[in-house]
N, C-alpha and C. Protein backbone atom coordinates (compact mmCIF):
# COMPACT_ATOMS: atom_id res chain seq x y z
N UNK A 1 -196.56 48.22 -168.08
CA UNK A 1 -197.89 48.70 -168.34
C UNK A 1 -197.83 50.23 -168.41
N UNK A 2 -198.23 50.63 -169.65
CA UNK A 2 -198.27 52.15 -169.85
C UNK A 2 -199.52 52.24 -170.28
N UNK A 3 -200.22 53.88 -170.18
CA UNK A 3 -201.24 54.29 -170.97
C UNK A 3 -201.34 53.98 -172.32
N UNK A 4 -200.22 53.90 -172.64
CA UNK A 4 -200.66 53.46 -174.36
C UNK A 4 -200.66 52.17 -174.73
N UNK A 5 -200.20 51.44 -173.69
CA UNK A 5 -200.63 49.96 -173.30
C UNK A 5 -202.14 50.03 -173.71
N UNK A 6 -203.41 50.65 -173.19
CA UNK A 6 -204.31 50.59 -172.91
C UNK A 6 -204.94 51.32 -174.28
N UNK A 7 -204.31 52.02 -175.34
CA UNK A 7 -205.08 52.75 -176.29
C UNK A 7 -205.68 51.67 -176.88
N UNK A 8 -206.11 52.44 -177.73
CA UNK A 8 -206.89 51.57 -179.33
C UNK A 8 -207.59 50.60 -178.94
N UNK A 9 -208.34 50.23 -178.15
CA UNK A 9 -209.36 49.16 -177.60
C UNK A 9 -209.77 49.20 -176.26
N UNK A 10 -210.69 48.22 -175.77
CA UNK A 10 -211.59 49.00 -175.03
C UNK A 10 -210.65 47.93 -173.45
N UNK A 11 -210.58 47.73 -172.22
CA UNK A 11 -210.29 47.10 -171.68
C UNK A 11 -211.02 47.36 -170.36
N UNK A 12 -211.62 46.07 -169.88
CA UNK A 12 -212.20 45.53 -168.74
C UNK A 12 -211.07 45.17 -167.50
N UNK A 13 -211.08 46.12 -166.33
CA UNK A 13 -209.93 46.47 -165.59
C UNK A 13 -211.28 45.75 -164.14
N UNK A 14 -210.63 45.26 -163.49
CA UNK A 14 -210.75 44.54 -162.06
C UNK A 14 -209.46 45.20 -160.98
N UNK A 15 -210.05 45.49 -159.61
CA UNK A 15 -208.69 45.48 -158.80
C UNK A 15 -209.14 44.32 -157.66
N UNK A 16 -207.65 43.72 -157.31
CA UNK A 16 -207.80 42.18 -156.45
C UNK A 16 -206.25 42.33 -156.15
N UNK A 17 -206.79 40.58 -155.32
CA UNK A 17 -205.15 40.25 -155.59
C UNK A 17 -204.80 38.30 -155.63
N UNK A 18 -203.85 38.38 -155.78
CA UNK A 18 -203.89 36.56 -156.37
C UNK A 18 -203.93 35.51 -155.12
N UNK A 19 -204.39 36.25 -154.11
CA UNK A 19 -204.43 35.10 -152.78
C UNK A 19 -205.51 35.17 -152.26
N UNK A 20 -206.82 36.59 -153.18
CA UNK A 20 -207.96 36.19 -152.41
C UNK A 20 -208.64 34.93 -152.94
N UNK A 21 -209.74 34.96 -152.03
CA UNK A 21 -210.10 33.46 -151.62
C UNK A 21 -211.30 33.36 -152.93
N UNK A 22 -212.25 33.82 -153.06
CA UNK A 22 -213.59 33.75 -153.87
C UNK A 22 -213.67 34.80 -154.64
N UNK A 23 -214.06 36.19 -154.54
CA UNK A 23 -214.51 37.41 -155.38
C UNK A 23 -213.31 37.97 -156.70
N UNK A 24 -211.91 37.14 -156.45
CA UNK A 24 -211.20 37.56 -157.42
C UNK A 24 -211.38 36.82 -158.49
N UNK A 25 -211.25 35.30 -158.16
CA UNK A 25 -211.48 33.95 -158.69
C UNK A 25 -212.60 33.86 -159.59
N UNK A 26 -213.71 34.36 -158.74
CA UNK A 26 -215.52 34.62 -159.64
C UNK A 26 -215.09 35.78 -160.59
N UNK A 27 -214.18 36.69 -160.30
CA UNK A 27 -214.05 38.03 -161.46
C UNK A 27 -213.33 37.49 -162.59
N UNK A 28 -212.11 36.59 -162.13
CA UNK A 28 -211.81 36.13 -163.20
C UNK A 28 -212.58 35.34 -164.18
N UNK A 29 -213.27 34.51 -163.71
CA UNK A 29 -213.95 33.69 -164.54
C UNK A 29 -215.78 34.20 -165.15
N UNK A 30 -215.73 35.13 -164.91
CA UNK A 30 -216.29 36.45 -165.32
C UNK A 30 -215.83 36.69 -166.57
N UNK A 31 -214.70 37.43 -166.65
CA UNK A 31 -213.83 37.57 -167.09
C UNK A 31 -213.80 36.47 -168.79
N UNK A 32 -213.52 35.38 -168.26
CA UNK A 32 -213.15 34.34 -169.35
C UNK A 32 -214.83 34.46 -170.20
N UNK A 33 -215.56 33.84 -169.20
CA UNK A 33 -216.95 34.59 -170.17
C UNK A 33 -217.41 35.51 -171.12
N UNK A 34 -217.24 36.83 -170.34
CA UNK A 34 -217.15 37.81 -171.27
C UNK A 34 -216.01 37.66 -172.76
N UNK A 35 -214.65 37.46 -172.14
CA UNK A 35 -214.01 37.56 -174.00
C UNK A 35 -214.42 36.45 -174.72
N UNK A 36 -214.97 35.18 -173.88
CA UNK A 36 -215.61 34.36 -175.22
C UNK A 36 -216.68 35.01 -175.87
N UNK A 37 -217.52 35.38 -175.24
CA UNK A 37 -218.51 35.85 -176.06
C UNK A 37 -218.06 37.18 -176.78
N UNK A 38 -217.76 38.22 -176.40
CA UNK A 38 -216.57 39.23 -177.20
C UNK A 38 -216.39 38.81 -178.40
N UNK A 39 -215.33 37.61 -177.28
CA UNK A 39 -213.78 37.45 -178.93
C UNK A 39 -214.33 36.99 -179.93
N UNK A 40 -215.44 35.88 -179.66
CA UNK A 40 -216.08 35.56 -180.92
C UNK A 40 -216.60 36.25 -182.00
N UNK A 41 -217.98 37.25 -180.91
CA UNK A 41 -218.32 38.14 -181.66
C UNK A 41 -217.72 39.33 -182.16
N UNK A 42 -216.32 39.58 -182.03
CA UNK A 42 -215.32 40.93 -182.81
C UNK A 42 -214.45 39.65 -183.46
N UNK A 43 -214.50 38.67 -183.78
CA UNK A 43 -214.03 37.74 -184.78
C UNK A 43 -212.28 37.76 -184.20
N UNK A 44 -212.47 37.45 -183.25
CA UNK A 44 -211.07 36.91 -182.45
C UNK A 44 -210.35 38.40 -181.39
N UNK A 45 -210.86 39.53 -181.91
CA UNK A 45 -210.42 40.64 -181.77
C UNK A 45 -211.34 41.78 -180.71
N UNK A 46 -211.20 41.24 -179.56
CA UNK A 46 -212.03 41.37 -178.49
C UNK A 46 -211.79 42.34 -177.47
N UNK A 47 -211.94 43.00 -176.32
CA UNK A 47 -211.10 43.69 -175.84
C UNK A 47 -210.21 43.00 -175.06
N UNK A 48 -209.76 44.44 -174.30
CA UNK A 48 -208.33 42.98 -173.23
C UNK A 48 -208.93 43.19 -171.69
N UNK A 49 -208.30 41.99 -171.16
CA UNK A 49 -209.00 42.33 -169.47
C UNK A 49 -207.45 42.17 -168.81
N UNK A 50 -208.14 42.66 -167.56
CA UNK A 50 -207.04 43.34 -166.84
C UNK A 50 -206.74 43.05 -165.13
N UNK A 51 -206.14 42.34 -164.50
CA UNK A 51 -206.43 42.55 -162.91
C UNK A 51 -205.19 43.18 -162.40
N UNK A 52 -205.62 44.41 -161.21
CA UNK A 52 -204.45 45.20 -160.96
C UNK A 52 -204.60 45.10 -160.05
N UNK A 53 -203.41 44.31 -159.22
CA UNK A 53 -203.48 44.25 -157.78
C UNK A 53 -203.23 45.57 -156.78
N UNK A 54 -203.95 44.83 -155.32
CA UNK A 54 -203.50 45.99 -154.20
C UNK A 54 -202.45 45.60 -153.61
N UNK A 55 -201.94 44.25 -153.92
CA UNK A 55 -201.10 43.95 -152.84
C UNK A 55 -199.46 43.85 -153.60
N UNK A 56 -199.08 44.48 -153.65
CA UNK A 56 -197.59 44.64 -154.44
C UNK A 56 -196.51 44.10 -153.46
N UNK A 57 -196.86 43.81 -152.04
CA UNK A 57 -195.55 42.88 -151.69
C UNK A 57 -196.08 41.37 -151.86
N UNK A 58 -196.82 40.94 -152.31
CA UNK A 58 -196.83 39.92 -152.46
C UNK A 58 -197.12 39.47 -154.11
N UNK A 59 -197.72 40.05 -154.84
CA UNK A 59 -197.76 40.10 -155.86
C UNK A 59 -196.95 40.61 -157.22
N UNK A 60 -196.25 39.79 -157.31
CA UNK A 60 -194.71 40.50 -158.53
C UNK A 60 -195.21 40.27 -159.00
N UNK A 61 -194.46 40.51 -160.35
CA UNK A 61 -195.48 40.86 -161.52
C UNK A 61 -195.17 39.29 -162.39
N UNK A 62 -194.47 38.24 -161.65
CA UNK A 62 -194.13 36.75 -162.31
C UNK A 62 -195.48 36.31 -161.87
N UNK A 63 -195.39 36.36 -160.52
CA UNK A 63 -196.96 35.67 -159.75
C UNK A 63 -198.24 36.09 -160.79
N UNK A 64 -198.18 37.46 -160.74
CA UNK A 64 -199.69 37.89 -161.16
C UNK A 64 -199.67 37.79 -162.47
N UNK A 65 -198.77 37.55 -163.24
CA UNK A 65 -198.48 37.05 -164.67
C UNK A 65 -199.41 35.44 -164.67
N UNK A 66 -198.80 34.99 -163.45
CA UNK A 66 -198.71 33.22 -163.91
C UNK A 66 -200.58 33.40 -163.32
N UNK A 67 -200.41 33.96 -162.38
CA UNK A 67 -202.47 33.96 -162.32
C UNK A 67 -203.19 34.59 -162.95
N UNK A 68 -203.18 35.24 -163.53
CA UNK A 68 -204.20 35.91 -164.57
C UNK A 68 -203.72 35.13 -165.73
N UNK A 69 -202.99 34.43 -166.26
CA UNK A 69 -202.87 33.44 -167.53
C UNK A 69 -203.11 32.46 -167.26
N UNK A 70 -203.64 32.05 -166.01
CA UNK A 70 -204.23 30.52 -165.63
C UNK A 70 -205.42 30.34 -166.24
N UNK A 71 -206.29 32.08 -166.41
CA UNK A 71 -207.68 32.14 -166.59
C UNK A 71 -207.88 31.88 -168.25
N UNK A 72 -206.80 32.80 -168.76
CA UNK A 72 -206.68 32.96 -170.02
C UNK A 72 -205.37 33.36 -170.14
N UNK A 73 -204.48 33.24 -171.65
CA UNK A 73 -203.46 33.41 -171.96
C UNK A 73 -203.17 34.80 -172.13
N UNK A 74 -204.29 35.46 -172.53
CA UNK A 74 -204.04 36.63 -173.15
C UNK A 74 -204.29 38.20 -171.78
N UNK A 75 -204.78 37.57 -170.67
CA UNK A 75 -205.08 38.45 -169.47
C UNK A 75 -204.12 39.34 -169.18
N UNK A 76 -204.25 40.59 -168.83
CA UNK A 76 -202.97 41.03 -168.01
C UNK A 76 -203.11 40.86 -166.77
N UNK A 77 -202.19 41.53 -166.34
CA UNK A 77 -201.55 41.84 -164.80
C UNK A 77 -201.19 42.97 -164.21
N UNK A 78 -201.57 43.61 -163.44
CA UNK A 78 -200.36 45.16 -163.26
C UNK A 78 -200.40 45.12 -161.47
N UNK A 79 -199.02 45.57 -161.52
CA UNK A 79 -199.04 45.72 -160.03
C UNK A 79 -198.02 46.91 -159.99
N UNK A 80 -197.77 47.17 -158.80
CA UNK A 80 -196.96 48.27 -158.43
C UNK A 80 -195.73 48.37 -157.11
N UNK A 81 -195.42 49.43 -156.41
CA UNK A 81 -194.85 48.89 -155.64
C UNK A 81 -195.12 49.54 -154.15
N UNK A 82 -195.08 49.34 -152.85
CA UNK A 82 -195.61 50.20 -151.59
C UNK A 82 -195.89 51.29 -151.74
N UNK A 83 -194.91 52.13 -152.50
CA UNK A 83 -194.90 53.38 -152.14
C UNK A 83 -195.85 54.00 -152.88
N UNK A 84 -196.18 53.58 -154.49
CA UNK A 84 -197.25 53.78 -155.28
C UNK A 84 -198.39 53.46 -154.02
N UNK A 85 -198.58 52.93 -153.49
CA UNK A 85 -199.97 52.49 -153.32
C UNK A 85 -199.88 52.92 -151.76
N UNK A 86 -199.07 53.67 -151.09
CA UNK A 86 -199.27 54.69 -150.37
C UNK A 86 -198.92 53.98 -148.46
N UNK A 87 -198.35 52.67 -148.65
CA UNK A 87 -197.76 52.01 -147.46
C UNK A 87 -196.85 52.48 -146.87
């Protein structure tokens, strides 16, 4: 994930992580809502959504891959590692 990852379109960014219980789960499926109605209406070409976790020892980037594509295929993921996030 780079900044230019993120150019040329607009993207809907969430921070969580893939073991909370309710408020990540409801964002995601939030989430799926919004790009249907989006993707439809920009004729498939919608923005991208995004969940960036806090928890980087538990969250690799296979895990948070395989949960944010549970919601949708096209979701990202970003995580980082302790020291980024200041542990």
């Amino acid at each position: 994930m780079t900044e230019a990852s993120l150019r040329g379109q607009w993207t809907f960014a969430a921070i969580g992580y893939t073991t909370c219980p309710d408020v990540c789960p409801m964002t995601m499926a939030t989430f799926m809502a919004i790009q249907r109605q989006l993707g439809a209406a920009a004729g498939g070409r919608g923005p991208q959504f995004l969940l960036i976790s806090v928890d980087p020892e538990r969250d690799t980037p296979e895990r948070l891959a395989q949960y944010v594509r549970h919601f949708h295929p096209g979701f990202l993921g970003a995580t980082g590692s302790t020291e980024v996030c200041g542990r």
